[in-house]
C-alpha atoms as a PDB file:
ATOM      1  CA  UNK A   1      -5.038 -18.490   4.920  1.00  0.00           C
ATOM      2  CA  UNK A   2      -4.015 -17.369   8.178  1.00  0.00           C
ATOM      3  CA  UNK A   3      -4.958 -15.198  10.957  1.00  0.00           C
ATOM      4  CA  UNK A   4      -2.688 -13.138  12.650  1.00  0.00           C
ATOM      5  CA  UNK A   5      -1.798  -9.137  13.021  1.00  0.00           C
ATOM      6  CA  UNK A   6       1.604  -8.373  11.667  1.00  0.00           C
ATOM      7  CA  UNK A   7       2.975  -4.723  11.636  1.00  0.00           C
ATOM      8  CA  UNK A   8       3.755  -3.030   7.800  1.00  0.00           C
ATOM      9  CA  UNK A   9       6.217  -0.262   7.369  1.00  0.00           C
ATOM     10  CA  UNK A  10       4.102   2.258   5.764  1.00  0.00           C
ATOM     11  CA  UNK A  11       4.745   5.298   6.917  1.00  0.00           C
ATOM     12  CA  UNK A  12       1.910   5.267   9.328  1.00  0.00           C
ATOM     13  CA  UNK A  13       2.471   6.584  12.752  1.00  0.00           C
ATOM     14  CA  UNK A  14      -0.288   6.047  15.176  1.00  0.00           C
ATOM     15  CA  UNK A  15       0.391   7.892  17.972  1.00  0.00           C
ATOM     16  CA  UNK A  16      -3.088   7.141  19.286  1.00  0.00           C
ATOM     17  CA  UNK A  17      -4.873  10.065  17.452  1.00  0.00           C
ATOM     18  CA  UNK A  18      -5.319   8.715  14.780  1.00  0.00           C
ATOM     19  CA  UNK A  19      -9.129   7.476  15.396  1.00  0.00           C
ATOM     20  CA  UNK A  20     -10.128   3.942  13.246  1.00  0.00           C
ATOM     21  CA  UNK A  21     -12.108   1.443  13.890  1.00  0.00           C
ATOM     22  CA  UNK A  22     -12.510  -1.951  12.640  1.00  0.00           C
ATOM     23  CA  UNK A  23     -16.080  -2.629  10.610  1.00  0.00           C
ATOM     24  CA  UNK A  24     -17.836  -4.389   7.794  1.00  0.00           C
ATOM     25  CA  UNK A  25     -20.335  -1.707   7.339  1.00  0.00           C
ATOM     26  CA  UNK A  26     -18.619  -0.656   4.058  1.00  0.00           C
ATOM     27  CA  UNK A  27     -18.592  -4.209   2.972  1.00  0.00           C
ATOM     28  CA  UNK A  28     -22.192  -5.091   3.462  1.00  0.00           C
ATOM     29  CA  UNK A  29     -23.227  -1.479   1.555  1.00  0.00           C
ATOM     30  CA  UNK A  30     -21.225  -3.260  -1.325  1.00  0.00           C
ATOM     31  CA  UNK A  31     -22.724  -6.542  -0.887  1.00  0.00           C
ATOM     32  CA  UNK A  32     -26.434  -4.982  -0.889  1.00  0.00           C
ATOM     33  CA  UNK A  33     -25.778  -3.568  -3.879  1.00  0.00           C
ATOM     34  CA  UNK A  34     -25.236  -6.771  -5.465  1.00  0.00           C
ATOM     35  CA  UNK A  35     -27.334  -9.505  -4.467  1.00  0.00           C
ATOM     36  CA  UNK A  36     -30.013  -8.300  -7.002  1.00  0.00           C
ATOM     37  CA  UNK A  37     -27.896  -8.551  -9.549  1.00  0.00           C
ATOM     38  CA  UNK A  38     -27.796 -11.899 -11.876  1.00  0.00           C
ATOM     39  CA  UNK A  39     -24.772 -13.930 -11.986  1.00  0.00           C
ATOM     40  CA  UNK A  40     -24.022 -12.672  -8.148  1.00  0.00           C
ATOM     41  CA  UNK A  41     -23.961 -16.235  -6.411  1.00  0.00           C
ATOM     42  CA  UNK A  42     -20.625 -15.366  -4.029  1.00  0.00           C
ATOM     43  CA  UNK A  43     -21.946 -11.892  -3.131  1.00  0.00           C
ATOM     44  CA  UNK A  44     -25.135 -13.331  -2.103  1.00  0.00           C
ATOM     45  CA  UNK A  45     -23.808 -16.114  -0.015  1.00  0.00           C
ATOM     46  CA  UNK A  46     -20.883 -13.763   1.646  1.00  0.00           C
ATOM     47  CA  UNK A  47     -24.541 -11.451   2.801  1.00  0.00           C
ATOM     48  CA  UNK A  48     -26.156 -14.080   3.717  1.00  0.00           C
ATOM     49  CA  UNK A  49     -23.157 -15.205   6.175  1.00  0.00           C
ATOM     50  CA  UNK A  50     -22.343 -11.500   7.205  1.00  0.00           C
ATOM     51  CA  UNK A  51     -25.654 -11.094   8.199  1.00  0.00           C
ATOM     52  CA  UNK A  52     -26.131 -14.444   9.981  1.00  0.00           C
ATOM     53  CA  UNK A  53     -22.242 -13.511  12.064  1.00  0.00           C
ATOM     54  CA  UNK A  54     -23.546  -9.778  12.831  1.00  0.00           C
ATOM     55  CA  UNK A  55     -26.565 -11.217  14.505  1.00  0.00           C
ATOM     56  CA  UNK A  56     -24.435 -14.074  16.898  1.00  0.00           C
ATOM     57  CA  UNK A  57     -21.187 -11.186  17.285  1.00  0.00           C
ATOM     58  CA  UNK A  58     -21.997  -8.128  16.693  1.00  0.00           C
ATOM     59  CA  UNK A  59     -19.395  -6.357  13.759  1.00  0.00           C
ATOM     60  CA  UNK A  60     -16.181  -7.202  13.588  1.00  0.00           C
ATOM     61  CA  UNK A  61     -13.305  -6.159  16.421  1.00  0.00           C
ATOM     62  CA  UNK A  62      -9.630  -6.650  16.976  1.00  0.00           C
ATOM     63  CA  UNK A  63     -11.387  -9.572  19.582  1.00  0.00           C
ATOM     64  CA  UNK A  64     -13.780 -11.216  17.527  1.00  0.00           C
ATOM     65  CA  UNK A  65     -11.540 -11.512  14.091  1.00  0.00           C
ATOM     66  CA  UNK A  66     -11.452 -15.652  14.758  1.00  0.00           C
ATOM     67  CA  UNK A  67     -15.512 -15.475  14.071  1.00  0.00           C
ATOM     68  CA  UNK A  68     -15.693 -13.967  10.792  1.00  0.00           C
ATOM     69  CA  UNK A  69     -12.685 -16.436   8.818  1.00  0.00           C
ATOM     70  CA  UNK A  70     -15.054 -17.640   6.637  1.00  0.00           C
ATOM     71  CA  UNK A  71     -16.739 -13.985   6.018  1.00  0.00           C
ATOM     72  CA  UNK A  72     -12.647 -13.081   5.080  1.00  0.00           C
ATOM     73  CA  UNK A  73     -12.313 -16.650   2.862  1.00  0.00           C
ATOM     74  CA  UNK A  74     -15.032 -15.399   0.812  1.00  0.00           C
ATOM     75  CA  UNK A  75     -13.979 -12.024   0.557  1.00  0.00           C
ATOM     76  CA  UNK A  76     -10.585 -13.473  -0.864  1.00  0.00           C
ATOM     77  CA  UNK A  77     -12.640 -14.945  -3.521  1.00  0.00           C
ATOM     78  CA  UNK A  78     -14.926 -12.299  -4.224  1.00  0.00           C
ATOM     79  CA  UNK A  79     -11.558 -10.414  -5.248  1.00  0.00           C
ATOM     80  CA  UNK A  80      -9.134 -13.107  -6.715  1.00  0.00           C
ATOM     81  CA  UNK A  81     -11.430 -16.007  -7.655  1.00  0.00           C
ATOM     82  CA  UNK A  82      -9.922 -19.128  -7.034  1.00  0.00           C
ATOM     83  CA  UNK A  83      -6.197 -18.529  -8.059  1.00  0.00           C
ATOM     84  CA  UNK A  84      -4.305 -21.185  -9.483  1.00  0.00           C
ATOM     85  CA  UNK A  85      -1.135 -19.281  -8.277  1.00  0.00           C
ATOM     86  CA  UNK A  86      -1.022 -20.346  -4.649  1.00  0.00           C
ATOM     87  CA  UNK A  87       1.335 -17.914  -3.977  1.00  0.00           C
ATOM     88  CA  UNK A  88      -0.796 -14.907  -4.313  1.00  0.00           C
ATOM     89  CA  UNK A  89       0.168 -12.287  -1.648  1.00  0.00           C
ATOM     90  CA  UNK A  90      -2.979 -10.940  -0.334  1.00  0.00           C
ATOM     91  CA  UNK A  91      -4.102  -9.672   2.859  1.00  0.00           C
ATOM     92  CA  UNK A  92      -6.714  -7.347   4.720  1.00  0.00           C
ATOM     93  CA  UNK A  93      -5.347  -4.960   7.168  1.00  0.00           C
ATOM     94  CA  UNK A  94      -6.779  -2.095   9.339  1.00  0.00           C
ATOM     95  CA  UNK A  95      -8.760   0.710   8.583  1.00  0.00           C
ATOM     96  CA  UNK A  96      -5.706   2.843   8.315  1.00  0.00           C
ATOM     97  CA  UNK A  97      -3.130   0.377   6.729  1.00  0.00           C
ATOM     98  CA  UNK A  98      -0.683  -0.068   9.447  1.00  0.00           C
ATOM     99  CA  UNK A  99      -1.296  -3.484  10.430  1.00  0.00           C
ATOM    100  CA  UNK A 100      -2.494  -6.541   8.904  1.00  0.00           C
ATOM    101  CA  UNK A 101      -4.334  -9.133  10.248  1.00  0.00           C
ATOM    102  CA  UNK A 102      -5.584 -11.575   7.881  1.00  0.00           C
ATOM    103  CA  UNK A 103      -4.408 -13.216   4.504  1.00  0.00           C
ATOM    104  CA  UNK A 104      -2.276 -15.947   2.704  1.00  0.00           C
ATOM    105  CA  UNK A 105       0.235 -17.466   3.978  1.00  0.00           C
ATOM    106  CA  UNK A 106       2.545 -16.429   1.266  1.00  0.00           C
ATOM    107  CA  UNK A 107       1.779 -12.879   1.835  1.00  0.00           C
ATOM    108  CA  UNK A 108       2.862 -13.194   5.856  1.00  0.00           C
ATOM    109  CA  UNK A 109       5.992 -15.247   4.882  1.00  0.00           C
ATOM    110  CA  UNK A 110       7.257 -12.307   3.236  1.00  0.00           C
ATOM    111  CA  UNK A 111       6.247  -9.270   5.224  1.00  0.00           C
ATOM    112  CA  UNK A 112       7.307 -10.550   8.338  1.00  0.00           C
ATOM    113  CA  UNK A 113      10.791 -10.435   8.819  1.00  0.00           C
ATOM    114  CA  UNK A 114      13.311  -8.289   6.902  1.00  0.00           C
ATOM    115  CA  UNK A 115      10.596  -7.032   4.742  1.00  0.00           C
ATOM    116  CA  UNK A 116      11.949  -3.079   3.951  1.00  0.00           C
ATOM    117  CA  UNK A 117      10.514  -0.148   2.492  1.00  0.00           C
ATOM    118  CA  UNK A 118      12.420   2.184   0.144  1.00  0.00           C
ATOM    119  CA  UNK A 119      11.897   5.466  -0.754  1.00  0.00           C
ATOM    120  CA  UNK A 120      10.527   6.880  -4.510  1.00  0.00           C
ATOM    121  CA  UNK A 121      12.788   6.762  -7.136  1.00  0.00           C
ATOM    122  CA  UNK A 122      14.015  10.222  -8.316  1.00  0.00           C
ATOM    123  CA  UNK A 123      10.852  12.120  -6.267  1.00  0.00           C
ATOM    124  CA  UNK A 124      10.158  14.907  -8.534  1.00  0.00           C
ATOM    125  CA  UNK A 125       6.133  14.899  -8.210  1.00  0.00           C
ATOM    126  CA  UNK A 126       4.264  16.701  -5.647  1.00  0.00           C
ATOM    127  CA  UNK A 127       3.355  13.589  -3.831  1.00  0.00           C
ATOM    128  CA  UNK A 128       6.115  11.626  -4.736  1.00  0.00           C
ATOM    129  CA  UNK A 129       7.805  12.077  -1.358  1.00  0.00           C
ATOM    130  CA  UNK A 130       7.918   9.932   1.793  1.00  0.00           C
ATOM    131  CA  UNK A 131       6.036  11.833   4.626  1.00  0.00           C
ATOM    132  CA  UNK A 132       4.207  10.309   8.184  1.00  0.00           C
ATOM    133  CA  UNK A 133       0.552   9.472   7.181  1.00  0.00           C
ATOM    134  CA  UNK A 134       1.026   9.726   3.271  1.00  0.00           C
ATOM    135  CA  UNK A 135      -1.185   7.173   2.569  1.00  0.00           C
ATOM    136  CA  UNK A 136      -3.885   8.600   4.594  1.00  0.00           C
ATOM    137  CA  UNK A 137      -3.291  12.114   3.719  1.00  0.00           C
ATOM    138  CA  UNK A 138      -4.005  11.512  -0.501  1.00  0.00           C
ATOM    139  CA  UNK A 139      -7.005   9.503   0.734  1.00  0.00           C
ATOM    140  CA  UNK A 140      -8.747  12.464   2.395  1.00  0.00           C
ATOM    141  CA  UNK A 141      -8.140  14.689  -0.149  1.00  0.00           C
ATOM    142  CA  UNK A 142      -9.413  12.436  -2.527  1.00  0.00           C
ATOM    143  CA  UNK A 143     -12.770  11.891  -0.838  1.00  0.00           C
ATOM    144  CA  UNK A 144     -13.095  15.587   0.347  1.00  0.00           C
ATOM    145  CA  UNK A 145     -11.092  18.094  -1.875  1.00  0.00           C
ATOM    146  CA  UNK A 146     -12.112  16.221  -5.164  1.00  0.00           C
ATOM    147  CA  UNK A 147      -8.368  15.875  -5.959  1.00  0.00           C
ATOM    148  CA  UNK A 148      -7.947  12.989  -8.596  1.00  0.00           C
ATOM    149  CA  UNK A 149      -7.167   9.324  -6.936  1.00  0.00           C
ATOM    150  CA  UNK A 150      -3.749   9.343  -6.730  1.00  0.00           C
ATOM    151  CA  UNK A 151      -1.235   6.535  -6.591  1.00  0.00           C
ATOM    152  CA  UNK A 152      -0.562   5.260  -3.167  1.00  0.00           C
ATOM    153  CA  UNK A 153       1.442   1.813  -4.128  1.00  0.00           C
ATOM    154  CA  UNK A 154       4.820   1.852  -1.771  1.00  0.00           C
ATOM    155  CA  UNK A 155       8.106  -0.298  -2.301  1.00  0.00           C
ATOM    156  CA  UNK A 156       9.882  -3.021  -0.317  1.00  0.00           C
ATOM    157  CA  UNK A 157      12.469  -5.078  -0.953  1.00  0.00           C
ATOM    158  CA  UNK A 158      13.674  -8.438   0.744  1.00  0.00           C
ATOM    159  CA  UNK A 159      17.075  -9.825   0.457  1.00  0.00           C
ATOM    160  CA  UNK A 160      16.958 -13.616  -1.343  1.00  0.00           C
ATOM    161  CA  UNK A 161      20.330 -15.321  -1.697  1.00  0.00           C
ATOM    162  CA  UNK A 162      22.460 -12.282  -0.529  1.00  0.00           C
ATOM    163  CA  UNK A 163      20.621 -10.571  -3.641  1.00  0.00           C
ATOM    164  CA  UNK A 164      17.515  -7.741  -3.228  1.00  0.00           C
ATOM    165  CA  UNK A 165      14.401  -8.840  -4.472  1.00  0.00           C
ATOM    166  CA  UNK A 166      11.906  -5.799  -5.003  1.00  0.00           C
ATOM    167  CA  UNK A 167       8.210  -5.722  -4.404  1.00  0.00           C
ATOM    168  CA  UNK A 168       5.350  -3.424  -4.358  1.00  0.00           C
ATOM    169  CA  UNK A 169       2.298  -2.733  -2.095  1.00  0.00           C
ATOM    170  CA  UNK A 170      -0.936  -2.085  -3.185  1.00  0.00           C
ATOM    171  CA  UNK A 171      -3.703  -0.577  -0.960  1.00  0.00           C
ATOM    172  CA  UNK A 172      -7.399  -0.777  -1.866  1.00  0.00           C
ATOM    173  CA  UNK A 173      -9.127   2.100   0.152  1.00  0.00           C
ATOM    174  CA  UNK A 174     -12.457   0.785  -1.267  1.00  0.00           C
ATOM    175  CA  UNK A 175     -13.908  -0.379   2.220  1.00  0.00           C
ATOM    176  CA  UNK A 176     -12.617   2.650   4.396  1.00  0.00           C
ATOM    177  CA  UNK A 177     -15.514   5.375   5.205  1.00  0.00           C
ATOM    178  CA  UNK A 178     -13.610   8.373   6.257  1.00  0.00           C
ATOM    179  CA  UNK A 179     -15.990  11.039   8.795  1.00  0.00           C
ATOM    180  CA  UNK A 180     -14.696  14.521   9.563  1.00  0.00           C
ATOM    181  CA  UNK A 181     -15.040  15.452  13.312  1.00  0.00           C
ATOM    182  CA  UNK A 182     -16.418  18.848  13.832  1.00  0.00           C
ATOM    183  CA  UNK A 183     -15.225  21.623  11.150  1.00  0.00           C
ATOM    184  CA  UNK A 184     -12.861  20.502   8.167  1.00  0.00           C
ATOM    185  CA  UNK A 185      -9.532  21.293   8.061  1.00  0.00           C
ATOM    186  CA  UNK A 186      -8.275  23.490   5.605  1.00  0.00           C
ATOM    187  CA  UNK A 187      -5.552  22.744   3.203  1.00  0.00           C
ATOM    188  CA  UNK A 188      -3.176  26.313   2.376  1.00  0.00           C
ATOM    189  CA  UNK A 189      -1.067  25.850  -0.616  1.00  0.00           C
ATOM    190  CA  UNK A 190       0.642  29.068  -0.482  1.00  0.00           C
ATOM    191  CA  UNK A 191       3.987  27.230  -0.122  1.00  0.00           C
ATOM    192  CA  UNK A 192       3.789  26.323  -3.078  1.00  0.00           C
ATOM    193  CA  UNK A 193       3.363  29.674  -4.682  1.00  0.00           C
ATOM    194  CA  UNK A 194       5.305  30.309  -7.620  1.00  0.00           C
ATOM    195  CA  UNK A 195       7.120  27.658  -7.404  1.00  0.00           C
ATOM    196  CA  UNK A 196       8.624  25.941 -10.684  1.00  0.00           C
ATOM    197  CA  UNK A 197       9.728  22.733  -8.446  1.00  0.00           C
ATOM    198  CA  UNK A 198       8.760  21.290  -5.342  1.00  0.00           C
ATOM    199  CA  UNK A 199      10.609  20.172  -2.574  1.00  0.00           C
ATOM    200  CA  UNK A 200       9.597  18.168   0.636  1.00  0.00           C
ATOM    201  CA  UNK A 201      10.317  21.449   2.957  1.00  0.00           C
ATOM    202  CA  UNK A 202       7.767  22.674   0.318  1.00  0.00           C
ATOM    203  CA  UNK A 203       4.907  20.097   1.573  1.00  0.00           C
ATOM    204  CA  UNK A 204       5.602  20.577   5.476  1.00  0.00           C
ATOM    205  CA  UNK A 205       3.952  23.574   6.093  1.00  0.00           C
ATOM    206  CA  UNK A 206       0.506  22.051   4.372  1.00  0.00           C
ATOM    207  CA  UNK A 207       1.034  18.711   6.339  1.00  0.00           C
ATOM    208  CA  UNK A 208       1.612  20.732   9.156  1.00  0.00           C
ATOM    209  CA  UNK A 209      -1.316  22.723   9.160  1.00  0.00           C
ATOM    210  CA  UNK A 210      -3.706  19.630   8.319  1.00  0.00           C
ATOM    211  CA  UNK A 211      -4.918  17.221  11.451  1.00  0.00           C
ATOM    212  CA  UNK A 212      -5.634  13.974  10.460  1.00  0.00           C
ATOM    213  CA  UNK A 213      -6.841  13.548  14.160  1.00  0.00           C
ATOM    214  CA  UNK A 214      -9.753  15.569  13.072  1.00  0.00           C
ATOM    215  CA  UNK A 215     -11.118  11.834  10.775  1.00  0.00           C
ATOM    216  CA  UNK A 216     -12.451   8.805  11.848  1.00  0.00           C
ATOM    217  CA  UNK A 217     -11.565   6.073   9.843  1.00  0.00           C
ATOM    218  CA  UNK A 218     -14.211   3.006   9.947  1.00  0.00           C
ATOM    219  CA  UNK A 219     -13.512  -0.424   7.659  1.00  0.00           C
ATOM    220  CA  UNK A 220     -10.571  -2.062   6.698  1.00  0.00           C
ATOM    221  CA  UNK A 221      -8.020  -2.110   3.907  1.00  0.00           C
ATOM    222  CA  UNK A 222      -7.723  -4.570   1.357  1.00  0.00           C
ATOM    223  CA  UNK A 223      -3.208  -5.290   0.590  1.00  0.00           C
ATOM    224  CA  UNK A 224      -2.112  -6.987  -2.547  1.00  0.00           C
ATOM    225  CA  UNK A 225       1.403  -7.699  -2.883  1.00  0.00           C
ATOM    226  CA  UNK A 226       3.351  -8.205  -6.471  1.00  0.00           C
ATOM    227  CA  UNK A 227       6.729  -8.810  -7.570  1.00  0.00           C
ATOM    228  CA  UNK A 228       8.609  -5.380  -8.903  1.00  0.00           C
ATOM    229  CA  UNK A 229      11.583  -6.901  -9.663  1.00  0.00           C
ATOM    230  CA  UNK A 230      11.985  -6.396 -13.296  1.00  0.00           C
ATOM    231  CA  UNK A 231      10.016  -2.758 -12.857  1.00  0.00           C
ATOM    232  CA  UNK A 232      12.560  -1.888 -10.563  1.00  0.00           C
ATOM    233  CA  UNK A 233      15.710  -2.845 -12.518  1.00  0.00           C
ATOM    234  CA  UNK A 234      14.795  -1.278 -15.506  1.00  0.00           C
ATOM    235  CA  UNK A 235      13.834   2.123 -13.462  1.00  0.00           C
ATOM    236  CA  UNK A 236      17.330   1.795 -12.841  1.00  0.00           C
ATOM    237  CA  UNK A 237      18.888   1.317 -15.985  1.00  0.00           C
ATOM    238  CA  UNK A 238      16.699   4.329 -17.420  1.00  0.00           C
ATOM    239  CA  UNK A 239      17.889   6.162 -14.829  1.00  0.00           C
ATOM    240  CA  UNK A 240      21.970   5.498 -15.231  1.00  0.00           C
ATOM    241  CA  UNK A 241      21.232   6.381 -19.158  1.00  0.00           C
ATOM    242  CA  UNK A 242      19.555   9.524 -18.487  1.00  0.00           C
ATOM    243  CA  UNK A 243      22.319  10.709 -15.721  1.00  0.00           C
ATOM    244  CA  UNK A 244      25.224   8.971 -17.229  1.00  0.00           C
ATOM    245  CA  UNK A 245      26.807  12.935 -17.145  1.00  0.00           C
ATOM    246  CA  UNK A 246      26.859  13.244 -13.562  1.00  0.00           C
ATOM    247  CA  UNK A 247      28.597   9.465 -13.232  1.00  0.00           C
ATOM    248  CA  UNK A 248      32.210   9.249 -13.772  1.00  0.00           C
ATOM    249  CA  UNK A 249      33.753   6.363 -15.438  1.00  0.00           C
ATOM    250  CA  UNK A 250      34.280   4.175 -12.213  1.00  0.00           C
ATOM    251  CA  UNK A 251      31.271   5.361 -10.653  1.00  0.00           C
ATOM    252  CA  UNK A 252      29.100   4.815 -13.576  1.00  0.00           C
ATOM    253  CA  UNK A 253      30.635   0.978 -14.581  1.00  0.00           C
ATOM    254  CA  UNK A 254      30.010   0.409 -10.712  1.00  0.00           C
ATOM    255  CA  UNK A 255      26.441   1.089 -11.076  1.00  0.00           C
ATOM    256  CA  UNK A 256      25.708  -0.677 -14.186  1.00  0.00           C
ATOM    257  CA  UNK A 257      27.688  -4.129 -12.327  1.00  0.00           C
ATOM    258  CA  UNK A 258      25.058  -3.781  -9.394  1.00  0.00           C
ATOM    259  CA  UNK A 259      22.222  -3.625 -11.440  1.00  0.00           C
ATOM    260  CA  UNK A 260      23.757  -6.748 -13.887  1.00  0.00           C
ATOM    261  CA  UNK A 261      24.543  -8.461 -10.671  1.00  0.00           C
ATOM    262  CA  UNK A 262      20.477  -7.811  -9.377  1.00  0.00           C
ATOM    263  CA  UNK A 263      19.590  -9.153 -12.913  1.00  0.00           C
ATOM    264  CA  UNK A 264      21.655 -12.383 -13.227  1.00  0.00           C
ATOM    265  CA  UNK A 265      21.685 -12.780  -8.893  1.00  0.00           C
ATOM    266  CA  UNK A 266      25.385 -13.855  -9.265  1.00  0.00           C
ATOM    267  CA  UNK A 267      28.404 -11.507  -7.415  1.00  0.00           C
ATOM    268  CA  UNK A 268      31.263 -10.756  -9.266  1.00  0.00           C
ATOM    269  CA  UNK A 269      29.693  -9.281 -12.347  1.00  0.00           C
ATOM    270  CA  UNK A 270      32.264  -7.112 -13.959  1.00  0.00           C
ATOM    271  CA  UNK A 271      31.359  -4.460 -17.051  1.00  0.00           C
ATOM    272  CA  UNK A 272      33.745  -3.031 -19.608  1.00  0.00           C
ATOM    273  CA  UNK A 273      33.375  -0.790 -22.354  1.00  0.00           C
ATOM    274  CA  UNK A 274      35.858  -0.293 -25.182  1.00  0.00           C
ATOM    275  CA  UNK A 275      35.640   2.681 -28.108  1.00  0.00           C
ATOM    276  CA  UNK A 276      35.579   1.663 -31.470  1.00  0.00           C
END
């Protein structure tokens, strides 16, 4: 496990209104409502130590992070056990997912250098496009428009052997306490009136009318990393099927030898197709 704050493309841009702050507040509320339970041994000995750190430094800060390792170790098991996989990619990050600053090392190894996020396949869903603050967005109106939890999980991919190896991020928002400052903004879905699709110039109006400067965001986020490789590749064989109209012959064979070539990771994979 290692300690260290690496950056994570995710569409967050913190401009210095965005207002978080680092805390284990959330955390502890969880633990308390534990330790009473039976068969709650690592929940009681991760209060135990919280409570014993808060009293020596106080909660925990971008400064004091080297204080609470062990408080973070046991979190790690409280969520995975004890893995057999050492290669688990898991890390926690801050309050508003930008940055992470603990986890395995497996999980920095990837994510920091040419780690790269791409965009939603075929976007057709309301929120299935790429804005600024996404992930923070669906997270308010979760906790304060009573909109069902949606789907946050965003794609990477990192080159391996010349070939792209696809992987997806999952944020847990479970520790994050969200306060509105002063009045709530309101959300006006009039652009969306009447409207059998959406598009993103749909969205920007709403996004533009809703300040996420008007939240503090207190806790931190838990990031799990998994492999999406074989997700990914058959997205995109569903996807040359279903629009095999719009490809023409050349075009269409070309596709189908990148996503062979993705498959078997060897170049030079060449399709043909002959009518019986």
């Amino acid at each position: 496990m290692l300690l260290k704050t690496v950056h994570i493309d995710n569409d967050i841009h913190q401009d210095g209104n965005l207002v978080e702050t680092l805390s284990l507040q959330p955390f502890i509320k969880y633990l308390e409502k534990k330790v009473n339970q039976p068969g709650m041994l690592v929940p009681k000995l991760a209060y135990e130590l919280v409570q014993i750190k808060f009293k020596d430094f106080g909660d925990i800060t971008a400064e004091n992070l080297s204080s609470y390792v062990d408080v973070f170790e046991l979190m790690y098991h409280l969520a995975k056990g004890i893995p057999a996989d050492q290669e688990v990619k898991w890390g926690l990050g801050f309050p508003v997912s930008d940055r992470v600053f603990y986890g395995t090392e497996s999980f920095f190894n990837l994510v920091e250098t040419d780690f790269f996020k791409i965009s939603p396949h075929n976007a057709k869903g309301l929120w299935d496009f790429d804005f600024i603050n996404k992930q923070l967005f669906l997270l308010v109106l979760e906790r304060f428009f009573d909109i069902t939890p949606i789907r946050r999980n965003t794609r990477f991919f990192k080159k391996i052997n010349e070939f792209r190896h696809y992987y997806e991020l999952e944020l847990d928002f479970t520790f994050v306490e969200i306060k509105v400052n002063g009045e709530m903004p309101l959300i006006d879905l009039t652009s969306l009136n009447n409207k059998e699709t959406v598009e993103y110039e749909d969205i920007i109006p709403i996004l533009e009318r809703f300040d996420l400067s008007k939240f503090t965001f207190s806790g931190f986020t838990i990031c799990t990393i998994r492999d999406f490789q074989n997700e990914y590749i058959t997205e995109n064989l569903q996807d040359l099927i279903n629009n095999i109209s719009i490809y023409k012959g050349h075009d269409g064979l070309a596709k189908l030898n990148e996503i062979l070539a993705g498959i078997l990771t060897k170049n030079g994979v060449k399709t043909s197709f002959y009518l019986f």
